[in-house]
N, C-alpha and C. Protein backbone atom coordinates (compact mmCIF):
# COMPACT_ATOMS: atom_id res chain seq x y z
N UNK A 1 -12.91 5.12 -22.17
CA UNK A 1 -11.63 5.58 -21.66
C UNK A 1 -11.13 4.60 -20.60
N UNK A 2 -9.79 4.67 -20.86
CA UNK A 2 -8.97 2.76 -19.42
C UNK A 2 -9.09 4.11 -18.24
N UNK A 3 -9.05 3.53 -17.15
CA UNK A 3 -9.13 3.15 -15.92
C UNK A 3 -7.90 3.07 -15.30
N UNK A 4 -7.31 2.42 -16.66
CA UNK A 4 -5.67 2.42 -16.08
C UNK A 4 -4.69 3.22 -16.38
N UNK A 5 -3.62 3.58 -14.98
CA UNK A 5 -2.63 4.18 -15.42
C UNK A 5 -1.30 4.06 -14.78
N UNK A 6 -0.33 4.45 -15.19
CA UNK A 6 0.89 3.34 -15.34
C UNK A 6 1.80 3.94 -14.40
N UNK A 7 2.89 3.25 -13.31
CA UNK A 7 2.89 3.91 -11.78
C UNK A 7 4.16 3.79 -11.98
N UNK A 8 5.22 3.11 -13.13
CA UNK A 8 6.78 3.28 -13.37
C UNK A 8 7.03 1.56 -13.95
N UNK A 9 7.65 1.39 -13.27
CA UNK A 9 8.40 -0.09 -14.34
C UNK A 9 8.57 -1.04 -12.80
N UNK A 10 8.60 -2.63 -13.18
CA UNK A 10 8.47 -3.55 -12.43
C UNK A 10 9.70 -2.81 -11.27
N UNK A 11 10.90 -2.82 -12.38
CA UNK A 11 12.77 -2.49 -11.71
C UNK A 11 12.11 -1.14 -10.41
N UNK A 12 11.53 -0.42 -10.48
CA UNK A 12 11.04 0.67 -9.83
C UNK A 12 10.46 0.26 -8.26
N UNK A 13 10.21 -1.11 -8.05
CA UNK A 13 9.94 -1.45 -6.99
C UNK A 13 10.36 -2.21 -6.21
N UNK A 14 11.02 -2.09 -4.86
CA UNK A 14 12.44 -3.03 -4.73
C UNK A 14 11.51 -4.47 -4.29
N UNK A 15 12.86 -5.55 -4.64
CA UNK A 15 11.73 -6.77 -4.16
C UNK A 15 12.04 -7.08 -2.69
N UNK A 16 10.87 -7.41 -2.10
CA UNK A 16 9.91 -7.24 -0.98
C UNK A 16 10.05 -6.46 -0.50
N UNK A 17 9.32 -5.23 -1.19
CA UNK A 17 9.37 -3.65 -1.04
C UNK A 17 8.13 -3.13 -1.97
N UNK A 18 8.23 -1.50 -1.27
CA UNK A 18 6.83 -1.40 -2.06
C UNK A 18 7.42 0.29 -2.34
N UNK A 19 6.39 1.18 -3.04
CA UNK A 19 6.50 1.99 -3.40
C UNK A 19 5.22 2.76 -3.22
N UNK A 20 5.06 4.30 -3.10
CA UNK A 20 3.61 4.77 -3.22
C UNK A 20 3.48 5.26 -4.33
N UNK A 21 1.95 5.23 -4.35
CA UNK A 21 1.52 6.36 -5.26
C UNK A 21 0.58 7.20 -4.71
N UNK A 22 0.32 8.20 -5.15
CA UNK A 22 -0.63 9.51 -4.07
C UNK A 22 -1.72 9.89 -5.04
N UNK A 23 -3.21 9.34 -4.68
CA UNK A 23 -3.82 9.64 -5.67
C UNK A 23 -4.92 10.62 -4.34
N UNK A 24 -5.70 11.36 -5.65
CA UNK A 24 -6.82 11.96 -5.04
C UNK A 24 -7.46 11.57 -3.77
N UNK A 25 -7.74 10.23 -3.67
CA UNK A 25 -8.29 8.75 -3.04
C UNK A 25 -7.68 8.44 -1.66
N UNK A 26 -6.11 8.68 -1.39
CA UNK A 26 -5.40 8.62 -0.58
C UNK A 26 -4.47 7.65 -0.91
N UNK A 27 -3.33 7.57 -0.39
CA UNK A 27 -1.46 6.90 -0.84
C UNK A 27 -2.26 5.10 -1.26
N UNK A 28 -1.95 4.97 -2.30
CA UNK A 28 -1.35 3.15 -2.51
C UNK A 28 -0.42 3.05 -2.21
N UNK A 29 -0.22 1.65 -1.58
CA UNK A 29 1.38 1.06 -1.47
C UNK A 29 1.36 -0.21 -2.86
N UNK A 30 2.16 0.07 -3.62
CA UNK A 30 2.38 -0.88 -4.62
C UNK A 30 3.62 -1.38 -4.57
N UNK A 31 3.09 -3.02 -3.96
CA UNK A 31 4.22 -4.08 -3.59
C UNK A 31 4.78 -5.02 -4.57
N UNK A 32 6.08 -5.17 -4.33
CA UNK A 32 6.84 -6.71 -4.82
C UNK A 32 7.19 -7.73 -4.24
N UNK A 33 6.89 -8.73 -4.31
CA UNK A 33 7.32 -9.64 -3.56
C UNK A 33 8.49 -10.43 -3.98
N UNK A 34 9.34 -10.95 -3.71
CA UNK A 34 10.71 -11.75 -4.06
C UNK A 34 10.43 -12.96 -5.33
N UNK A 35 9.23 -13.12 -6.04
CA UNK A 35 9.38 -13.71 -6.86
C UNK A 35 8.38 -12.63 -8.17
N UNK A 36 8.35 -11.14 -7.77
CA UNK A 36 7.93 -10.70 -8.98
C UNK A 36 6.45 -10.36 -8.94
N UNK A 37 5.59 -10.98 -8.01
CA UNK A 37 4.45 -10.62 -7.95
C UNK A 37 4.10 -9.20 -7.55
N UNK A 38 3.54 -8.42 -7.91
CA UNK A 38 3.12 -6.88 -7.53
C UNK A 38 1.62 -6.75 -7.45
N UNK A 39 1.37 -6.19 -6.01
CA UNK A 39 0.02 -6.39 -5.39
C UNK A 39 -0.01 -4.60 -5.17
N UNK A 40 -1.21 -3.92 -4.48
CA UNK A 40 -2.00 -2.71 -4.41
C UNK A 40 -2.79 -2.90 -3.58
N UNK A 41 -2.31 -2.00 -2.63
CA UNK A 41 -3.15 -1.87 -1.61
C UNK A 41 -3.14 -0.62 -0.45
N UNK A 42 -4.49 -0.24 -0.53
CA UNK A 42 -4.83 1.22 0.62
C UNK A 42 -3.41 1.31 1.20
N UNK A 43 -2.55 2.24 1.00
CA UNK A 43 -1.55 2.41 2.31
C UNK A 43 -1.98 2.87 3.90
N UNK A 44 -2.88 1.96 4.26
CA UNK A 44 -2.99 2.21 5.69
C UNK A 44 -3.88 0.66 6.23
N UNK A 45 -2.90 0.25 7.08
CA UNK A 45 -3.14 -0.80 8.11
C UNK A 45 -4.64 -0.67 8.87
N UNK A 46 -5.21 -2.21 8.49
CA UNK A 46 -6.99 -2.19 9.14
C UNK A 46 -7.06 -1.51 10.55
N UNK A 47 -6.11 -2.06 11.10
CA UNK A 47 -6.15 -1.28 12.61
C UNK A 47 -5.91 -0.39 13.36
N UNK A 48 -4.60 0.11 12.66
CA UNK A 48 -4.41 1.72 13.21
C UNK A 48 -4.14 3.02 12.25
N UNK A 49 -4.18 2.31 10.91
CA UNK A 49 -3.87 3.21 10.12
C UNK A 49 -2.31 3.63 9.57
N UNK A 50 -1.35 2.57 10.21
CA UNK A 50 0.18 2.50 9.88
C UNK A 50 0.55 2.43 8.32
N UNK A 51 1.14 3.05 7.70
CA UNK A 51 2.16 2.97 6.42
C UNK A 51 2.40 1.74 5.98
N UNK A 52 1.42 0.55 5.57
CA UNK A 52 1.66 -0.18 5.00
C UNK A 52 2.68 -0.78 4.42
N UNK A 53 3.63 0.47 3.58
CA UNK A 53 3.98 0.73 2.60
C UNK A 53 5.85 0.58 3.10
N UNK A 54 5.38 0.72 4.42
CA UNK A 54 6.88 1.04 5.54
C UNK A 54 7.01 -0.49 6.40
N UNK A 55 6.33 -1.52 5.68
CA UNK A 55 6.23 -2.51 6.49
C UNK A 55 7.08 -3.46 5.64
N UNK A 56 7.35 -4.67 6.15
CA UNK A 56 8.04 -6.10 5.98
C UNK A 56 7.43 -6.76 4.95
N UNK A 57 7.44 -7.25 3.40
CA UNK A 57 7.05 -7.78 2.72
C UNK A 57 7.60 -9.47 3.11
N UNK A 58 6.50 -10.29 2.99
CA UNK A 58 7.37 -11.69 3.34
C UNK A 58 6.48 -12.82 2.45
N UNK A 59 6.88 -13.98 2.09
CA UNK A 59 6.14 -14.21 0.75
C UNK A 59 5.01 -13.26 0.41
N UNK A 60 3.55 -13.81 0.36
CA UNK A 60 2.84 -12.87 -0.09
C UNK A 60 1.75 -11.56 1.02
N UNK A 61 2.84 -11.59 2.20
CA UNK A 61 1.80 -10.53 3.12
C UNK A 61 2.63 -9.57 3.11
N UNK A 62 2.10 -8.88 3.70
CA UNK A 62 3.15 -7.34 4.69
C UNK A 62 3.10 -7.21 5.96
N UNK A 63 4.10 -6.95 6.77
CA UNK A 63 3.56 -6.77 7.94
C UNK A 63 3.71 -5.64 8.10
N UNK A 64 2.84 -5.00 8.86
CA UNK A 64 2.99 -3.31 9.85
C UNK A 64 3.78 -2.94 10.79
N UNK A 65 3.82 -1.68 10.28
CA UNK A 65 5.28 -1.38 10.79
C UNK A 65 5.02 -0.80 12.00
N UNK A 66 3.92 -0.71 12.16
CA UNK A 66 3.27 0.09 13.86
C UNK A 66 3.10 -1.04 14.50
N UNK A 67 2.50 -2.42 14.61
CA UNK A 67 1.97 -3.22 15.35
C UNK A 67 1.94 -4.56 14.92
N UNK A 68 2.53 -4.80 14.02
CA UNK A 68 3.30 -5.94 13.42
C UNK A 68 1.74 -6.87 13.40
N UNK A 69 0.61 -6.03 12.48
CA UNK A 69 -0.56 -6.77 11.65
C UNK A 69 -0.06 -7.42 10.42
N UNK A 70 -0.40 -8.90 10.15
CA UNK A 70 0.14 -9.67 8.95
C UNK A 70 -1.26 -9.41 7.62
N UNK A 71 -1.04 -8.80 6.86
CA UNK A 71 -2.12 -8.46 5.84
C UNK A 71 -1.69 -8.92 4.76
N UNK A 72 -2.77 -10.12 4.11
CA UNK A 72 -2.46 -10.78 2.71
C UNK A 72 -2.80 -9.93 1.65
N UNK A 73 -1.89 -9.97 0.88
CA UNK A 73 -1.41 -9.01 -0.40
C UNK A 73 -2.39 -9.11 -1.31
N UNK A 74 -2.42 -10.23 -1.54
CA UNK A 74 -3.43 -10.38 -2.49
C UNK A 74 -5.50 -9.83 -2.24
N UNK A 75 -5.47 -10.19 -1.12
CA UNK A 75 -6.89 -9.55 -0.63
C UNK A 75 -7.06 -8.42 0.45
N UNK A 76 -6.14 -7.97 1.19
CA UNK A 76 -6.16 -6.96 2.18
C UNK A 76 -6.58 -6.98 3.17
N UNK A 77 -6.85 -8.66 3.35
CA UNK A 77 -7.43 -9.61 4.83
C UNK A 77 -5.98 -9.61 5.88
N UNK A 78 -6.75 -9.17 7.05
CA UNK A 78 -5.74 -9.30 8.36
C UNK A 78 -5.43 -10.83 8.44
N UNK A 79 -4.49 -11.31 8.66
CA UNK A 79 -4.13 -12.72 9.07
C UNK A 79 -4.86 -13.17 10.55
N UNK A 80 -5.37 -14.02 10.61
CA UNK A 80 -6.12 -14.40 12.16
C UNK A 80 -4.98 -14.41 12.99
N UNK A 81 -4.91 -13.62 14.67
CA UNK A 81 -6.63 -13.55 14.96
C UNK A 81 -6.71 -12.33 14.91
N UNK A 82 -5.48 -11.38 13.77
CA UNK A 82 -6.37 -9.86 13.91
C UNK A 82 -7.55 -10.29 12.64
N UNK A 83 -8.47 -9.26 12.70
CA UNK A 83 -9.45 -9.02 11.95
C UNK A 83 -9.51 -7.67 11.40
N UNK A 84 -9.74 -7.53 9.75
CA UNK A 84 -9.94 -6.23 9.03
C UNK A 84 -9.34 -6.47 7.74
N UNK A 85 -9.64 -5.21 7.08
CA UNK A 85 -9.26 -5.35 5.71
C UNK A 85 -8.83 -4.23 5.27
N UNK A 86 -7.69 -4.08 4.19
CA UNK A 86 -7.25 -2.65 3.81
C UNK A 86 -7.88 -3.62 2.09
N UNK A 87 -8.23 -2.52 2.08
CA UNK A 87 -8.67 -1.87 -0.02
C UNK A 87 -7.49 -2.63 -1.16
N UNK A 88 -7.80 -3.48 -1.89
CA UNK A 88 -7.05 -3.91 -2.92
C UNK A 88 -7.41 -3.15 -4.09
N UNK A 89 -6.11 -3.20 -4.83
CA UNK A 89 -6.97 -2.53 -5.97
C UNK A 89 -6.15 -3.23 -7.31
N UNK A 90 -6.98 -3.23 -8.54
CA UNK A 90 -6.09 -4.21 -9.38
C UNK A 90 -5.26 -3.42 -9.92
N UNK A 91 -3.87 -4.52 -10.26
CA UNK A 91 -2.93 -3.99 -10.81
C UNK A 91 -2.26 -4.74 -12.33
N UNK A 92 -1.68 -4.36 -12.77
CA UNK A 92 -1.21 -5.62 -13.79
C UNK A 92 0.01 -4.84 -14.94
N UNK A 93 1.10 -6.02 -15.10
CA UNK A 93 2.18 -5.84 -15.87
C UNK A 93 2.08 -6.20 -17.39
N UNK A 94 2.68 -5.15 -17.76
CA UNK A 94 2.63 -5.29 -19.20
C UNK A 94 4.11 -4.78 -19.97
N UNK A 95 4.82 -5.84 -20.35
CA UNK A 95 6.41 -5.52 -20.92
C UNK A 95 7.02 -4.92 -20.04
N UNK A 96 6.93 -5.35 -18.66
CA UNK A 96 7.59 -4.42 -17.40
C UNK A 96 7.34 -3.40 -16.79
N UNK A 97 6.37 -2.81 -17.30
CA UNK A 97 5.65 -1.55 -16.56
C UNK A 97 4.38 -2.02 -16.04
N UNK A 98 4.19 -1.33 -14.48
CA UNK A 98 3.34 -1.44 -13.74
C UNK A 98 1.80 -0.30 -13.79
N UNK A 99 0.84 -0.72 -13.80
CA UNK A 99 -0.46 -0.44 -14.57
C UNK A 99 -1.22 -0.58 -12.93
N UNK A 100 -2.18 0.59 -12.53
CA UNK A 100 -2.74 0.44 -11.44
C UNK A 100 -4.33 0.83 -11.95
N UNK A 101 -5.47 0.25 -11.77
CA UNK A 101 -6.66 0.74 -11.18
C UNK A 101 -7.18 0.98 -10.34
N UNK A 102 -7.88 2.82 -10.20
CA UNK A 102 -8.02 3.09 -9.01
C UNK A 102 -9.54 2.51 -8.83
N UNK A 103 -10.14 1.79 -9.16
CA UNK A 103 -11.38 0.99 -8.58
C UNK A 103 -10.84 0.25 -7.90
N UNK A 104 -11.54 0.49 -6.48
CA UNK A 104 -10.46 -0.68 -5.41
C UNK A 104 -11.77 -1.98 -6.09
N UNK A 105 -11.45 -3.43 -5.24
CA UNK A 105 -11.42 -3.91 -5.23
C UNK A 105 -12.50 -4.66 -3.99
């Protein structure tokens, strides 16, 4: 049985913007970035626990919207010199619809 399941369509997520999803697990923020890339990740910031999801997309990070932490999209690494990590989890497009696995990463 997949693993995967499907969270709406690319158009569904504004670009450099994100969207949630609410699983058992606790909220994903599933991001776009201005050239189409869509990343997954824990909706909550390594350091205080802020809405990810409510933050600044800018090429490929986000920033927080509580304390303005820069977190790379692709791995859920704090930008130096904060330190921490929020949960990636894979995602992937198929004919425009967005496909999430909840095995983080």
């Amino acid at each position: 049985m997949s693993d995967w399941i499907e969270v709406g369509s690319v158009e569904d997520i504004p670009k450099l913007g994100a969207r949630v999803v609410k699983t058992a697990e606790g909220d994903i923020g599933i991001f776009r970035t201005s050239d189409d890339k869509i990343f997954a990740l824990r909706d909550s910031c390594p350091h205080e626990g802020g809405p990810l999801s409510q933050g600044i997309v800018h090429g490929d990070k986000v920033t927080c919207p509580l304390h303005s932490w820069n977190i790379e999209l692709a791995t859920g690494e704090a930008v130096a010199p904060d330190e921490g990590c929020a949960a990636t989890y894979p995602v992937k497009v198929e004919s425009g619809k967005v496909f999430l696995s909840l095995s983080s990463n």
